[in-house]
Each structure stands twice: as structure tokens, then as C-alpha cells.
N, C-alpha and C. Protein backbone atom coordinates (compact mmCIF):
# COMPACT_ATOMS: atom_id res chain seq x y z
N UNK A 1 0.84 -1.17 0.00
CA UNK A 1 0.00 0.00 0.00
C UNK A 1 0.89 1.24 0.00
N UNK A 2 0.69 2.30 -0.44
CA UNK A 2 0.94 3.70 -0.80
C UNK A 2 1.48 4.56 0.62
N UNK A 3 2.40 5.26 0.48
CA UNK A 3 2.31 5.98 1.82
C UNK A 3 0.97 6.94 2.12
N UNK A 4 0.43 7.33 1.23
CA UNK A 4 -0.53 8.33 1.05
C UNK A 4 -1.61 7.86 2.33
N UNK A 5 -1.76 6.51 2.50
CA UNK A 5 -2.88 6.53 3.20
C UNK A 5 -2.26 6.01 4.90
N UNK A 6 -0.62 6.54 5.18
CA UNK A 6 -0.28 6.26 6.59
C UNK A 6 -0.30 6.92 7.05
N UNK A 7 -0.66 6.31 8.37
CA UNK A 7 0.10 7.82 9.67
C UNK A 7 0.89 8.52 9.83
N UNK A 8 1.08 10.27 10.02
CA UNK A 8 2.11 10.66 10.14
C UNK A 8 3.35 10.06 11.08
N UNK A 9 2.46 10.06 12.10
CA UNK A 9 2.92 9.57 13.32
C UNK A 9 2.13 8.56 13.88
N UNK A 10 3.13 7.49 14.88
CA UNK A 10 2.32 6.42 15.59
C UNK A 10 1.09 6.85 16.40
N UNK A 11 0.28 6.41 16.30
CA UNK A 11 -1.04 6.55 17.03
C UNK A 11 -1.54 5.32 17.73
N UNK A 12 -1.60 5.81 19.02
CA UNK A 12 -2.29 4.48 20.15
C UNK A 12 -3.38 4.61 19.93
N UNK A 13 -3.88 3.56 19.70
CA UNK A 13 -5.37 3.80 20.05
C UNK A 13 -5.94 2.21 20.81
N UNK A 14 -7.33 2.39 21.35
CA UNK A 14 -7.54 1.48 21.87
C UNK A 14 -8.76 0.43 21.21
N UNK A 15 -8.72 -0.71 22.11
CA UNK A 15 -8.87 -2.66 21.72
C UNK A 15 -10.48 -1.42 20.94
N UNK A 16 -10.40 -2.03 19.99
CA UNK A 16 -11.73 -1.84 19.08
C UNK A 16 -13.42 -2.11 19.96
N UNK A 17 -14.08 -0.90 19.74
CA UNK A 17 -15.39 -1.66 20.23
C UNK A 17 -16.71 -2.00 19.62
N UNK A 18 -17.79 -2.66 19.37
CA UNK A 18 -18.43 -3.07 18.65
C UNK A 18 -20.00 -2.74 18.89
N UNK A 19 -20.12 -1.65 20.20
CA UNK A 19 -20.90 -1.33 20.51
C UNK A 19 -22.13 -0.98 19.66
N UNK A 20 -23.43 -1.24 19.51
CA UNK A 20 -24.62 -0.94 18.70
C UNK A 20 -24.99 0.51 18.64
N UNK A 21 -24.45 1.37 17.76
CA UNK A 21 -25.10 2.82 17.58
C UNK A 21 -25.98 3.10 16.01
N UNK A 22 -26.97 3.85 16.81
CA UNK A 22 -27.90 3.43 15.79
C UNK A 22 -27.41 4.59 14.54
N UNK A 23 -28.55 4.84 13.90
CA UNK A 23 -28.22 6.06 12.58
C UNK A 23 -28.57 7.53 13.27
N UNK A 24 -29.34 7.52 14.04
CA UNK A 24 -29.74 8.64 15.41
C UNK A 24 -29.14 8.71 15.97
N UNK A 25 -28.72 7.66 16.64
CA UNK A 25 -27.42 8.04 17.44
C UNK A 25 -26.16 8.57 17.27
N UNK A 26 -26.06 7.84 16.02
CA UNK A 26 -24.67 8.46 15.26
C UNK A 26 -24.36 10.01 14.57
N UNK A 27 -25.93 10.41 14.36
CA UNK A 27 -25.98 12.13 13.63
C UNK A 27 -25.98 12.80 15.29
N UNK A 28 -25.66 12.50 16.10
CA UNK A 28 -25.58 13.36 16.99
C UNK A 28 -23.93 13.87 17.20
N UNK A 29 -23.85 13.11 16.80
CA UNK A 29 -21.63 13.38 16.84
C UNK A 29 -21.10 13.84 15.32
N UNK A 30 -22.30 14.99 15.15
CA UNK A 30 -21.74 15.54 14.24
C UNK A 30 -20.60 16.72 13.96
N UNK A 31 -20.25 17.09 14.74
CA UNK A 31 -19.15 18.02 15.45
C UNK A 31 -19.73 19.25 16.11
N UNK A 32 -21.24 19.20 15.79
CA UNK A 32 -21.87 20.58 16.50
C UNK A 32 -22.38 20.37 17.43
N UNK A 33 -21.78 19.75 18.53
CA UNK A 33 -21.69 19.98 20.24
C UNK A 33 -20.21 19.39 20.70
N UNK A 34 -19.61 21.16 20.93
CA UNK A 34 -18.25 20.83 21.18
C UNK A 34 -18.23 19.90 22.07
N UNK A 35 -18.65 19.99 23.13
CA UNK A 35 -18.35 18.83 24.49
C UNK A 35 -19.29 17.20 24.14
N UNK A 36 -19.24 16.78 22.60
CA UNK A 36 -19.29 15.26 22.10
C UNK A 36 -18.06 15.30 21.12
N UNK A 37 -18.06 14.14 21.62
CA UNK A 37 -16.77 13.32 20.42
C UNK A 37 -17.26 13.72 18.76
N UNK A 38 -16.48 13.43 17.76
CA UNK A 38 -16.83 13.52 15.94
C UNK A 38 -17.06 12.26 15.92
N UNK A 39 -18.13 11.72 15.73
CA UNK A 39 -17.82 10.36 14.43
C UNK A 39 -18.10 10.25 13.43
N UNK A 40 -17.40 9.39 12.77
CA UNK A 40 -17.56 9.16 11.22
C UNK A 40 -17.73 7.62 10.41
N UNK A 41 -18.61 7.31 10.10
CA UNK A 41 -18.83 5.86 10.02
C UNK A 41 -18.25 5.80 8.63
N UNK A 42 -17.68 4.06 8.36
CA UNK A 42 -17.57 3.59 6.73
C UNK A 42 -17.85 2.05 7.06
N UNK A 43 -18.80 1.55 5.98
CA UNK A 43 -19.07 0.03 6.31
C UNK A 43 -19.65 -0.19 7.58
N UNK A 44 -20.49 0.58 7.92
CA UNK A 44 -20.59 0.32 9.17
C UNK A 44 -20.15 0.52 10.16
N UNK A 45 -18.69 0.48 10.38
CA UNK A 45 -17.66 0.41 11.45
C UNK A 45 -17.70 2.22 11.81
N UNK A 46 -17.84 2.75 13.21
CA UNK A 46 -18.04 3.78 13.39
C UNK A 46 -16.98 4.56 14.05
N UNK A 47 -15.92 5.30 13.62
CA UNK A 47 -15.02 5.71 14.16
C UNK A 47 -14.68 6.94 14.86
N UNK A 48 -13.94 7.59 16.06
CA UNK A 48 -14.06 8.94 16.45
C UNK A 48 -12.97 9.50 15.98
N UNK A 49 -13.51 10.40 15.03
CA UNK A 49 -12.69 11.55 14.86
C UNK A 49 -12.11 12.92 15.17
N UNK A 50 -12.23 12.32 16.46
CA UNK A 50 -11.96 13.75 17.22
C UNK A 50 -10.83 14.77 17.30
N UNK A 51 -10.16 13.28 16.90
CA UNK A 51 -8.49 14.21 17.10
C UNK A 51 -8.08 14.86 15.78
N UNK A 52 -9.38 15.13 15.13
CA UNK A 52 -8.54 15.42 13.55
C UNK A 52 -10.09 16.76 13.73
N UNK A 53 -10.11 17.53 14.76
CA UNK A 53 -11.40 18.53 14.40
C UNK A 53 -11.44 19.32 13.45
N UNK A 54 -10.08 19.80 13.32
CA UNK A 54 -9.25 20.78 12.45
C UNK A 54 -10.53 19.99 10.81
N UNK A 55 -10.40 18.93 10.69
CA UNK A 55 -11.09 18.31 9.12
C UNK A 55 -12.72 18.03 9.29
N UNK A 56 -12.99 17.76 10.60
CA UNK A 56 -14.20 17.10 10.60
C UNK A 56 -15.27 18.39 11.43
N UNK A 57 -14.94 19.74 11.85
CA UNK A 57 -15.64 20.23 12.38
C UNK A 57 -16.46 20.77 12.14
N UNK A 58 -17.59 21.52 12.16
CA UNK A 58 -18.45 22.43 10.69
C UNK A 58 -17.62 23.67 10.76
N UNK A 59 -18.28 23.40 9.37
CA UNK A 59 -17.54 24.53 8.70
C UNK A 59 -16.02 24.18 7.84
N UNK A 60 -15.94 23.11 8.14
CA UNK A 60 -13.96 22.13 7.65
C UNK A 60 -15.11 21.24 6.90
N UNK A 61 -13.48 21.20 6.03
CA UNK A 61 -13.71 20.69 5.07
C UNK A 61 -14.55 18.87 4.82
N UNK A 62 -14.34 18.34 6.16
CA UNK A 62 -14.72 17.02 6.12
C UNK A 62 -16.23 16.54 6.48
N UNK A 63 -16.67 18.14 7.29
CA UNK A 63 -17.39 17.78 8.31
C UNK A 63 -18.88 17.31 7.16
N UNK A 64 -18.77 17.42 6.41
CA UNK A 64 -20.19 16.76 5.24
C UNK A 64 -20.33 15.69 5.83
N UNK A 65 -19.22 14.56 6.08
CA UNK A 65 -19.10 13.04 6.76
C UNK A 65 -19.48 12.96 7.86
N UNK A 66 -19.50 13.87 8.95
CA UNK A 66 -19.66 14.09 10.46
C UNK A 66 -20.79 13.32 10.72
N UNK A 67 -20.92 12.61 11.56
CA UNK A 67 -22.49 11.91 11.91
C UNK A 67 -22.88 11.55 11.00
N UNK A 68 -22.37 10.39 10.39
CA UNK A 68 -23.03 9.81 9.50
C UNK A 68 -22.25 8.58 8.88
N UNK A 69 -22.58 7.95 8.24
CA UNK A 69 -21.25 6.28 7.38
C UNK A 69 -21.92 7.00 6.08
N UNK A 70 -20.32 7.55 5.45
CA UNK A 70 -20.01 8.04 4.60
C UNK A 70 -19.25 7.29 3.82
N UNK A 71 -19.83 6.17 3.68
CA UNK A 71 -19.11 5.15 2.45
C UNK A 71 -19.04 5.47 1.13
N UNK A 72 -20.23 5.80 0.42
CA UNK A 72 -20.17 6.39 -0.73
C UNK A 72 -19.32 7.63 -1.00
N UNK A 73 -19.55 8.33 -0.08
CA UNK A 73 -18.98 9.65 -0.40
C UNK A 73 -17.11 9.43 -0.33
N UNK A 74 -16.71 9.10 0.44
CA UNK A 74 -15.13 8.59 0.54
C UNK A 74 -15.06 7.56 -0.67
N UNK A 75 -15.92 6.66 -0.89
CA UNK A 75 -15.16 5.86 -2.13
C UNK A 75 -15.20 6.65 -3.27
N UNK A 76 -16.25 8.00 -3.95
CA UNK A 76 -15.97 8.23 -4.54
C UNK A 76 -15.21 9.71 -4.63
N UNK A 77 -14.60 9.80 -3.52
CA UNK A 77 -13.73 11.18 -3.62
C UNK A 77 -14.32 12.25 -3.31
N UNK A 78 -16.19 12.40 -2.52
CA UNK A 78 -16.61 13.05 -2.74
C UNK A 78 -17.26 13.92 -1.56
N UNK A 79 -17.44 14.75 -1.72
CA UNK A 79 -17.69 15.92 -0.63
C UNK A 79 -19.10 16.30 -0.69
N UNK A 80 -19.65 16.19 -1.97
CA UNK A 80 -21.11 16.27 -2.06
C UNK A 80 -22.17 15.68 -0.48
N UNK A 81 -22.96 16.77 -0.32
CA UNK A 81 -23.68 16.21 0.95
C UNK A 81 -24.55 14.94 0.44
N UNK A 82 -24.80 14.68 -1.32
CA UNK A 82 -25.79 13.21 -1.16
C UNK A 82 -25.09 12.64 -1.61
N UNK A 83 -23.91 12.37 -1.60
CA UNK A 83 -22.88 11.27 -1.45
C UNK A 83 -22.21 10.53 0.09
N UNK A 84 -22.72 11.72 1.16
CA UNK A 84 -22.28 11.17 2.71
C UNK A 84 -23.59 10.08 2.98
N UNK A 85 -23.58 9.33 2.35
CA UNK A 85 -24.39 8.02 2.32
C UNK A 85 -23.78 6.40 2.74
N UNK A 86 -24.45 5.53 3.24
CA UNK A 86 -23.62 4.28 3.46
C UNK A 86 -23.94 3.48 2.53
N UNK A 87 -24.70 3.56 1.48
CA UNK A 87 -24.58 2.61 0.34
C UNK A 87 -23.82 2.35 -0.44
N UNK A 88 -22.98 1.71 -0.67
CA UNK A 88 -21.50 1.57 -1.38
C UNK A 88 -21.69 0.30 -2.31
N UNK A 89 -22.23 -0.71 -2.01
CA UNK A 89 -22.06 -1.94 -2.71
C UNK A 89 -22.60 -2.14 -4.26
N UNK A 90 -23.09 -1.00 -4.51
CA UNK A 90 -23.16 -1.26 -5.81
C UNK A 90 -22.04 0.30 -7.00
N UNK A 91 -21.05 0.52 -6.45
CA UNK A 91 -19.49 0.72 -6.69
C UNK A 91 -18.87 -0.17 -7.38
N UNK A 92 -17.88 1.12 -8.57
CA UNK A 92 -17.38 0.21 -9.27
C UNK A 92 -16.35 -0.69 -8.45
N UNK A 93 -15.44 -1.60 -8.82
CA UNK A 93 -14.46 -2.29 -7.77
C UNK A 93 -13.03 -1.31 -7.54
N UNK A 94 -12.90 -0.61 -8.43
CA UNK A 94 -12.02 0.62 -7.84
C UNK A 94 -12.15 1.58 -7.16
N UNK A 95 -13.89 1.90 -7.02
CA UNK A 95 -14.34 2.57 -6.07
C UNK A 95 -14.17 2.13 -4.51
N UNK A 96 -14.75 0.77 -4.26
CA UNK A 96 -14.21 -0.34 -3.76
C UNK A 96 -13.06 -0.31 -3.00
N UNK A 97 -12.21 -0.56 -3.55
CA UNK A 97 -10.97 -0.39 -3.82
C UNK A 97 -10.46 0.81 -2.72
N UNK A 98 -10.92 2.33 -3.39
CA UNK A 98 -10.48 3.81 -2.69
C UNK A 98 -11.23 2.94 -1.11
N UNK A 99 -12.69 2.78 -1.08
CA UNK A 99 -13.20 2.58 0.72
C UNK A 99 -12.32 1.90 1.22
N UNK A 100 -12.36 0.33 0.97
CA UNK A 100 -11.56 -0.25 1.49
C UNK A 100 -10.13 0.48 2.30
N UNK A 101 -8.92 1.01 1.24
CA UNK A 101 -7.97 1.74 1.81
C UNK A 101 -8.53 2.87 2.54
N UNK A 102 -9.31 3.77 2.52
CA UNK A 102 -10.13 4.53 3.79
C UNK A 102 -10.23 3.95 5.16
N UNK A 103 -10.45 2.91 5.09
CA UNK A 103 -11.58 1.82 6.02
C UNK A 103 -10.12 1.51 6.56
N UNK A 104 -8.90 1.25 6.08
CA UNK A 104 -7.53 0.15 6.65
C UNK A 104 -7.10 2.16 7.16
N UNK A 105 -6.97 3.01 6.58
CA UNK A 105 -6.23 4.54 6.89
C UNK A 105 -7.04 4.11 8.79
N UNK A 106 -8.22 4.97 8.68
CA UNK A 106 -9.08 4.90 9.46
C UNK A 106 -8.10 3.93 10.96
N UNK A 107 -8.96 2.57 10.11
CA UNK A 107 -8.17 2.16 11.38
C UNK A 107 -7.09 2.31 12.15
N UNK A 108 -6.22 2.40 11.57
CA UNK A 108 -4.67 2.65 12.14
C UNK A 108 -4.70 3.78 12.92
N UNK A 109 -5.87 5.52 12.58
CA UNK A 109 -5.57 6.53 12.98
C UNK A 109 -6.66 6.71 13.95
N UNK A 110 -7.61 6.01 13.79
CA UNK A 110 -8.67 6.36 14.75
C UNK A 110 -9.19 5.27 15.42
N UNK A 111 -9.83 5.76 16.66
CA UNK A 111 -10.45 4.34 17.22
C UNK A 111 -11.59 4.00 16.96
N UNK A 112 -11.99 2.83 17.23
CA UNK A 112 -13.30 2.42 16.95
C UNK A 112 -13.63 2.43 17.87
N UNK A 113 -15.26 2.57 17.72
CA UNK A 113 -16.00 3.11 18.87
C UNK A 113 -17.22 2.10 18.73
N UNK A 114 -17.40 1.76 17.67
CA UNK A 114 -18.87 1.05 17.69
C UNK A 114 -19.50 0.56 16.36
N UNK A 115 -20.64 0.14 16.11
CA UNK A 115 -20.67 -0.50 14.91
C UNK A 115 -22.39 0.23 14.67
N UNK A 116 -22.67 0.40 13.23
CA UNK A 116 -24.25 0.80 13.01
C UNK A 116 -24.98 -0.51 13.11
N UNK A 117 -26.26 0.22 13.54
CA UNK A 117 -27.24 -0.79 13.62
C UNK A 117 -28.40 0.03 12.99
N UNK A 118 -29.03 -0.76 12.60
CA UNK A 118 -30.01 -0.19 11.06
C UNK A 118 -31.40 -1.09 11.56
């Protein structure tokens, strides 16, 4: 894999959790209540992005993703607000392809916090 999608630096993070957060639950950690964590879901897998506010806060550039599994929108490069969607599986396989390496970035830099439940 590419350096493009490593850590600058080592990042601890902690044992993964698998906790049930729903799609309500999850638009609440959209970065607009400073005193909650950011999350940002892909595949399901729901991650906090907190330590990166600088990208995910409103008003930054990421925050379209904020509270929400933004699969589509990361596989296809895209920032569009009806692309921060979790439907991905019908992507080409290079689209595919971009989530997946998102989904492996992700992990390494952020923790997991929990998993969607639909």
C-alpha cells in the first residue's frame, strides 16, 4: 500500500469496540456539540474523529461526513452532501478499492468506537 494513506505519526489507540449505535445516534456526533466526540462511520464500522477537528468540524472541510457512514462519499472522492451516504455496494471495484484503503487509513488513525445498527 501507498504511503498516502499512513500515519504521520504512531497513534495508540484502543482494543476496538463493537458497541450498537444506531443512525440517530450516530448524527448526533456531528461536530456541532463541542463537548461530544466527531464520528464518522464507513461500512458500518463507526469511528471517532476527534483528534482530527481541524477536518471534521463544521464549517472544515470534512465535516459533510460528520455523523453519518459516509461510504459512498469517501469511495468516490466526494464531498457532495448526497454522497455522505452508506450505500457503497453497488461501486465500481475501484471505487471499492479507494473505501476499502479509507476503512484500513481509518483504522490505524482512529479508534473504533462502535458498529451501526439499522
Amino acid at each position: 500500500m501507498s504511503g498516502k494513506f499512513e500515519p504521520k505519526t504512531e497513534v495508540h489507540l484502543n482494543p476496538p469496540k463493537d458497541d450498537p449505535i444506531t443512525v440517530e445516534e450516530l448524527a448526533k456526533y456531528d461536530g456541532s456539540n463541542p463537548d461530544l466526540p466527531i464520528y464518522v462511520a464507513m461500512k458500518g464500522i463507526v469511528f471517532d474523529v476527534s483528534t482530527n477537528r481541524a477536518a471534521y468540524a463544521p464549517g472544515k472541510s470534512y465535516n459533510v461526513f460528520a455523523g453519518k457512514d459516509a461510504s459512498r462519499g469517501l469511495a468516490k472522492s466526494s464531498v457532495k452532501p448526497e454522497d455522505a451516504v452508506p450505500e457503497w455496494e453497488d461501486l465500481s471495484d475501484s471505487e471499492k478499492g479507494v473505501l476499502n484503503d479509507w476503512v484500513t487509513f481509518f483504522t490505524k488513525r482512529y479508534n473504533i468506537v462502535g458498529k451501526v445498527v439499522r
